[in-house]
PDB file of N, CA and C in Angstrom:
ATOM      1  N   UNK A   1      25.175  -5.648 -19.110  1.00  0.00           N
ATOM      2  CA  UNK A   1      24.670  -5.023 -17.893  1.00  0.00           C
ATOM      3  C   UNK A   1      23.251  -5.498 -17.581  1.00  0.00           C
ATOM      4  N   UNK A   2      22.719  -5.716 -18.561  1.00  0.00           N
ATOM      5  CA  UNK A   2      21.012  -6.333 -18.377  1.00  0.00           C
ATOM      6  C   UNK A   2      21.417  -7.491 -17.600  1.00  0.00           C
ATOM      7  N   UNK A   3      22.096  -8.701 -17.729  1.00  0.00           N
ATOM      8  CA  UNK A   3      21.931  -9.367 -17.086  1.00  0.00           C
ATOM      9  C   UNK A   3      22.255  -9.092 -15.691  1.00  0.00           C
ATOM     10  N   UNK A   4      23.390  -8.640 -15.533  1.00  0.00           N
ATOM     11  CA  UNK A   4      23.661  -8.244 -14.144  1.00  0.00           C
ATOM     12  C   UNK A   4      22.195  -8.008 -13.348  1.00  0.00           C
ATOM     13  N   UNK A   5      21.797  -6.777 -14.104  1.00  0.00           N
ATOM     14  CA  UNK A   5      20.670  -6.254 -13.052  1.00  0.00           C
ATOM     15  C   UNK A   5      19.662  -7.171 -13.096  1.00  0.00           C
ATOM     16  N   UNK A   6      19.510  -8.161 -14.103  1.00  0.00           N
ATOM     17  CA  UNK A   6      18.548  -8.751 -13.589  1.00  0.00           C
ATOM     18  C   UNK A   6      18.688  -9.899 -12.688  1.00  0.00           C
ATOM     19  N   UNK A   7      19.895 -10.335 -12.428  1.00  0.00           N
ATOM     20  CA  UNK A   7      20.309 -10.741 -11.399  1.00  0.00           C
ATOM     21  C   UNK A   7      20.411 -10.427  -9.839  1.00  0.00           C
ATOM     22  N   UNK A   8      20.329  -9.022  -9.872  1.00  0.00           N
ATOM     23  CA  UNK A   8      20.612  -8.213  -8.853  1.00  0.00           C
ATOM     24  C   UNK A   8      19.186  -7.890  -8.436  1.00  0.00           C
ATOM     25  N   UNK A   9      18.101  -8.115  -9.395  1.00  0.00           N
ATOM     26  CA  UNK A   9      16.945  -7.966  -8.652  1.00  0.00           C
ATOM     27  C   UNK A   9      16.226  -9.202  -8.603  1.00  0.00           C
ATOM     28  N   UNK A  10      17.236 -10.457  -9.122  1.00  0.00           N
ATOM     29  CA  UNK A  10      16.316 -11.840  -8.619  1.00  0.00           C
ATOM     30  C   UNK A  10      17.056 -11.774  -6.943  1.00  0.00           C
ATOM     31  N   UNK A  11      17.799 -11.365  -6.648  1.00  0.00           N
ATOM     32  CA  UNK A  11      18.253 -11.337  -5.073  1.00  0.00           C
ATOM     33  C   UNK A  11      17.625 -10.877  -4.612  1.00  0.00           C
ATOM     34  N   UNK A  12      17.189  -9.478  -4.998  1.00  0.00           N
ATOM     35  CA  UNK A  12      16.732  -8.544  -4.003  1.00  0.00           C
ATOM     36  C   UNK A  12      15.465  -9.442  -4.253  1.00  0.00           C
ATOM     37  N   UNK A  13      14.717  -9.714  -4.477  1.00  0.00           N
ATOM     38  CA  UNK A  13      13.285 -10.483  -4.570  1.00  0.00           C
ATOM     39  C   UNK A  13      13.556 -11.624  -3.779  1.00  0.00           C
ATOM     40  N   UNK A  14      14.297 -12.135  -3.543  1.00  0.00           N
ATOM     41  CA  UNK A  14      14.879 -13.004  -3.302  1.00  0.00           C
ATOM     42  C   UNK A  14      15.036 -12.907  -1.468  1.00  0.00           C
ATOM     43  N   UNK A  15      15.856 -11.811  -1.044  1.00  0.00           N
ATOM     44  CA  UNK A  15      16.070 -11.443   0.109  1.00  0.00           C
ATOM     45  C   UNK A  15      14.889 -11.204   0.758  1.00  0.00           C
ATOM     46  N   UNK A  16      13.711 -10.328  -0.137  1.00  0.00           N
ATOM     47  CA  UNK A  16      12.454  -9.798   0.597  1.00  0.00           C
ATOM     48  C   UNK A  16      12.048 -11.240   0.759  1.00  0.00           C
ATOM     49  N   UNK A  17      11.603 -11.636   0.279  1.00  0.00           N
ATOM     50  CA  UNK A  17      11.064 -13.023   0.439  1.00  0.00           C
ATOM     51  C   UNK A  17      11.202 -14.135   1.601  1.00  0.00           C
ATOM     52  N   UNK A  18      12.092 -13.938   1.561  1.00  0.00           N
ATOM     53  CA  UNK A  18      13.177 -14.987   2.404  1.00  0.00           C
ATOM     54  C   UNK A  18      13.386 -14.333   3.886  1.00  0.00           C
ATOM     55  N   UNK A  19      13.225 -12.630   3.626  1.00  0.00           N
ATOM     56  CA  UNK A  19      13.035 -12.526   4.914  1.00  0.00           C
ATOM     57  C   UNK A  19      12.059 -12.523   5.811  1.00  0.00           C
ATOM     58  N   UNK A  20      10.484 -12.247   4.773  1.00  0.00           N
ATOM     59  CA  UNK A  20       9.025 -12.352   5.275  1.00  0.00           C
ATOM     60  C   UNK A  20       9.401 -13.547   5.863  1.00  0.00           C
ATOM     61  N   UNK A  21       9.950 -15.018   5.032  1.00  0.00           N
ATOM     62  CA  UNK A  21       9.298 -16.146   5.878  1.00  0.00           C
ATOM     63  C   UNK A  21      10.216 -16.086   6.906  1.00  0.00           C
ATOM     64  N   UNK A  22      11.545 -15.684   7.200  1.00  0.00           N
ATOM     65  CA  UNK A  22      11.817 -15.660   8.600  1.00  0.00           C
ATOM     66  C   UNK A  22      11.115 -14.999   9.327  1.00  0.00           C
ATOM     67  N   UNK A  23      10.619 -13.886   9.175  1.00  0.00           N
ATOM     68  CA  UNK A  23       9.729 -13.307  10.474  1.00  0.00           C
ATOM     69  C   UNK A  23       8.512 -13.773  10.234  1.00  0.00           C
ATOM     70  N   UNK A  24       8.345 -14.131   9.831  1.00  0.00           N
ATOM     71  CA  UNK A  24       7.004 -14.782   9.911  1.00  0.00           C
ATOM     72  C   UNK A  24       6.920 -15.906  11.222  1.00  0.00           C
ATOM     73  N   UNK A  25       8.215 -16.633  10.700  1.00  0.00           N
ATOM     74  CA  UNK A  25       8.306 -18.190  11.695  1.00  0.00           C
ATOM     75  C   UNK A  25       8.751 -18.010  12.765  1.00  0.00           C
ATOM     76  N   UNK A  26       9.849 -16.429  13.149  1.00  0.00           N
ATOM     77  CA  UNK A  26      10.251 -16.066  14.193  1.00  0.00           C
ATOM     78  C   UNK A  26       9.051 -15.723  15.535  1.00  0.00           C
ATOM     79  N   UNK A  27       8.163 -14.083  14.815  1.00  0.00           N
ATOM     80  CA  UNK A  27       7.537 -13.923  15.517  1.00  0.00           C
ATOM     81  C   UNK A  27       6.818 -14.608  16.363  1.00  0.00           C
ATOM     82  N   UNK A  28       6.427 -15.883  16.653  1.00  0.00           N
ATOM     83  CA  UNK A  28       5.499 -16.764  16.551  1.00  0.00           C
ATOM     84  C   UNK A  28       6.403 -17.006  18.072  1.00  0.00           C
ATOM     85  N   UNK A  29       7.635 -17.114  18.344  1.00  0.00           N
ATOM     86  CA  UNK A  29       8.640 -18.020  18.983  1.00  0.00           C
ATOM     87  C   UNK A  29       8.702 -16.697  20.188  1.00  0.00           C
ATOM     88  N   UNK A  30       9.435 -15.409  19.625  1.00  0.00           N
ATOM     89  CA  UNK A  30       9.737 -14.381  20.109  1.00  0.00           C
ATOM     90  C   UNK A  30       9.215 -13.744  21.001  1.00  0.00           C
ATOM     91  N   UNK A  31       9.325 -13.310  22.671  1.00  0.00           N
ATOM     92  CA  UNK A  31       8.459 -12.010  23.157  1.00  0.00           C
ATOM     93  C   UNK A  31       8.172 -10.950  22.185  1.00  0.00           C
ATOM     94  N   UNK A  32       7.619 -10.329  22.424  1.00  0.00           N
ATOM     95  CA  UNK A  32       6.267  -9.481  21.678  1.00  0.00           C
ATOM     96  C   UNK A  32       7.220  -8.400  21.143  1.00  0.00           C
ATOM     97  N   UNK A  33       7.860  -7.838  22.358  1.00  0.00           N
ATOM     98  CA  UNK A  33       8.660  -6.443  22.133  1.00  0.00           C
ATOM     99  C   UNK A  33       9.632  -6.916  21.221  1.00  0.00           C
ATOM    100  N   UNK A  34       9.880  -8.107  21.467  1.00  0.00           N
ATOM    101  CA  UNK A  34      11.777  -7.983  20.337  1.00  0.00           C
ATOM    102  C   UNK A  34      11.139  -8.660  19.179  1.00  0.00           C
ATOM    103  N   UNK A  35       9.941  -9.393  18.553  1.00  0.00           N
ATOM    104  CA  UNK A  35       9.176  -9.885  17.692  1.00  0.00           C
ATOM    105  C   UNK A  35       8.837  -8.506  16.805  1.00  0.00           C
ATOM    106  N   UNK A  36       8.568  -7.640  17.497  1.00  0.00           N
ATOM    107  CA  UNK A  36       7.629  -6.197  17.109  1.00  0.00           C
ATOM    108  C   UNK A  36       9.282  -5.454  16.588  1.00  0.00           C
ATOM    109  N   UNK A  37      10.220  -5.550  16.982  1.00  0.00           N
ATOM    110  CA  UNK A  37      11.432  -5.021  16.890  1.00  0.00           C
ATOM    111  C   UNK A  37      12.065  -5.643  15.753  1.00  0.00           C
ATOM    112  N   UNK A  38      11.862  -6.643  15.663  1.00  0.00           N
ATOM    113  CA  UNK A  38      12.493  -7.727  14.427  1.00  0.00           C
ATOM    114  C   UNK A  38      11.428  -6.719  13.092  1.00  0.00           C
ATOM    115  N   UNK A  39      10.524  -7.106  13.213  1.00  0.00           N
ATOM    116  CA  UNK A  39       9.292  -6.446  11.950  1.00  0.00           C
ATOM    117  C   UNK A  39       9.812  -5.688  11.315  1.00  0.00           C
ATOM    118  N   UNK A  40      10.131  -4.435  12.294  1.00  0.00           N
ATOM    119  CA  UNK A  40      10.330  -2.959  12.369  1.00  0.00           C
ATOM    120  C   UNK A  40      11.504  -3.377  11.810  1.00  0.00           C
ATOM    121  N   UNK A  41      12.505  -3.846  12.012  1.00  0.00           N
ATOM    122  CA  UNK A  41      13.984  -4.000  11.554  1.00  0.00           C
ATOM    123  C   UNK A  41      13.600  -4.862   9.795  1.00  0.00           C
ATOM    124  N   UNK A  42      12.886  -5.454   9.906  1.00  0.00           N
ATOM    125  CA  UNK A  42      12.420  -6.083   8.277  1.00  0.00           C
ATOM    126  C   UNK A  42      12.014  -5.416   7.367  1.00  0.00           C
ATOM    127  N   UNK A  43      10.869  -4.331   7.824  1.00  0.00           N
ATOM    128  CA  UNK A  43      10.252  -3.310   7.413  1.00  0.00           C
ATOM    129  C   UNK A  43      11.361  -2.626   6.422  1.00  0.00           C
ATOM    130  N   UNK A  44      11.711  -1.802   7.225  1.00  0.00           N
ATOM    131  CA  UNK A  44      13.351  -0.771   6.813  1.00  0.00           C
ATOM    132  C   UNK A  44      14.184  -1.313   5.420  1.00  0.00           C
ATOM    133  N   UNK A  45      14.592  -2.963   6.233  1.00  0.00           N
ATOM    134  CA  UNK A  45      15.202  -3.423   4.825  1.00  0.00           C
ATOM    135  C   UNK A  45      14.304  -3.598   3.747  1.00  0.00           C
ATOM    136  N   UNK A  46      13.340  -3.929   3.436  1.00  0.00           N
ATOM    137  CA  UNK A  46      12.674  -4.165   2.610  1.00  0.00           C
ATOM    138  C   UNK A  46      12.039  -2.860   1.510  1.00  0.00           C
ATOM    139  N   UNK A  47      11.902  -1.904   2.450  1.00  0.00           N
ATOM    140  CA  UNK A  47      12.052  -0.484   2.173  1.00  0.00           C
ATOM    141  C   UNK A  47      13.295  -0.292   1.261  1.00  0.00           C
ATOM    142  N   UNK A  48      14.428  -0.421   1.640  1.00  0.00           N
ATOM    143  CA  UNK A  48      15.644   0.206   1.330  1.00  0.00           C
ATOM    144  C   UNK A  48      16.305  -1.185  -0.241  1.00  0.00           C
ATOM    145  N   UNK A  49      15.749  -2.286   0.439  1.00  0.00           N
ATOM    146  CA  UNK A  49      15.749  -2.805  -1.226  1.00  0.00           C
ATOM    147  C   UNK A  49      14.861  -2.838  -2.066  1.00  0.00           C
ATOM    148  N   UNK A  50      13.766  -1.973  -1.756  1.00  0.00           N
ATOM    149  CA  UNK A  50      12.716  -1.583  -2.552  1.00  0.00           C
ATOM    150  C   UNK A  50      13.178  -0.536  -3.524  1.00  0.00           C
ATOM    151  N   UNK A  51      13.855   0.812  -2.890  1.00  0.00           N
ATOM    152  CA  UNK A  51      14.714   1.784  -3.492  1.00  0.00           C
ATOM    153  C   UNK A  51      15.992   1.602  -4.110  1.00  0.00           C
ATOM    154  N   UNK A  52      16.667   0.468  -3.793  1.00  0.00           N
ATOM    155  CA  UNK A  52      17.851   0.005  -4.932  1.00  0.00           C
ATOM    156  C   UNK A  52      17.455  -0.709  -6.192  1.00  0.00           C
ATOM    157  N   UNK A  53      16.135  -1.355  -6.086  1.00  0.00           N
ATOM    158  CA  UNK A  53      15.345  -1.854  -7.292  1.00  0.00           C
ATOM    159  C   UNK A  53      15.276  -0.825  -8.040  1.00  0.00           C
ATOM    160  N   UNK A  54      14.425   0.128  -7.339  1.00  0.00           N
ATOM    161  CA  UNK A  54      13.829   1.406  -8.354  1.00  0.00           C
ATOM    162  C   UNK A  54      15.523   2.116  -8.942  1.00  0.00           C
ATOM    163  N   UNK A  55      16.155   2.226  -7.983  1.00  0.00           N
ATOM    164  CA  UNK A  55      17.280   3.085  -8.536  1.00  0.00           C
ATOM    165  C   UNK A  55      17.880   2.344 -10.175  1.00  0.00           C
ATOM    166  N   UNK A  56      17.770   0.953  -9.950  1.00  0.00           N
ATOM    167  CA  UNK A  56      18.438   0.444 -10.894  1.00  0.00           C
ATOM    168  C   UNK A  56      17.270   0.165 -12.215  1.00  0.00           C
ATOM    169  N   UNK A  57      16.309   0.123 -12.078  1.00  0.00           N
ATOM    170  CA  UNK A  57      15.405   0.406 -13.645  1.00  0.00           C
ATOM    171  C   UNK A  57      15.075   2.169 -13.493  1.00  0.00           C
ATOM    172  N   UNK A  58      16.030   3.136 -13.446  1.00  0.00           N
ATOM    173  CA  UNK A  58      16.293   4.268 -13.981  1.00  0.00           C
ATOM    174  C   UNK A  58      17.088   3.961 -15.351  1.00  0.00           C
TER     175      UNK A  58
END
């Protein structure tokens, strides 16, 4: 099972990551409102695989 999870949190590290540099390179391209909307939508996930990390080193 160790490995699993530590697999499961080279993704999730993995995903956050990967999604900063998309919005990063997006915003730049994007009107403001749907740029500001993308964030907000990054935000959340990053949040929510922040809390499946923690759930899984219980």
């Amino acid at each position: 099972m160790t490995d699993e999870k530590n697999e499961i949190e080279k993704l999730i590290d993995n995903m956050i990551t990967s999604g900063d540099e998309l919005v990063d390179n997006l915003k730049h391209v994007l009107p403001d409102s749907l740029a500001e909307s993308m964030v907000m939508f990054h935000e959340s996930n990053v949040s929510n695989l922040k809390k499946i990390r923690e759930f899984l080193n219980k």
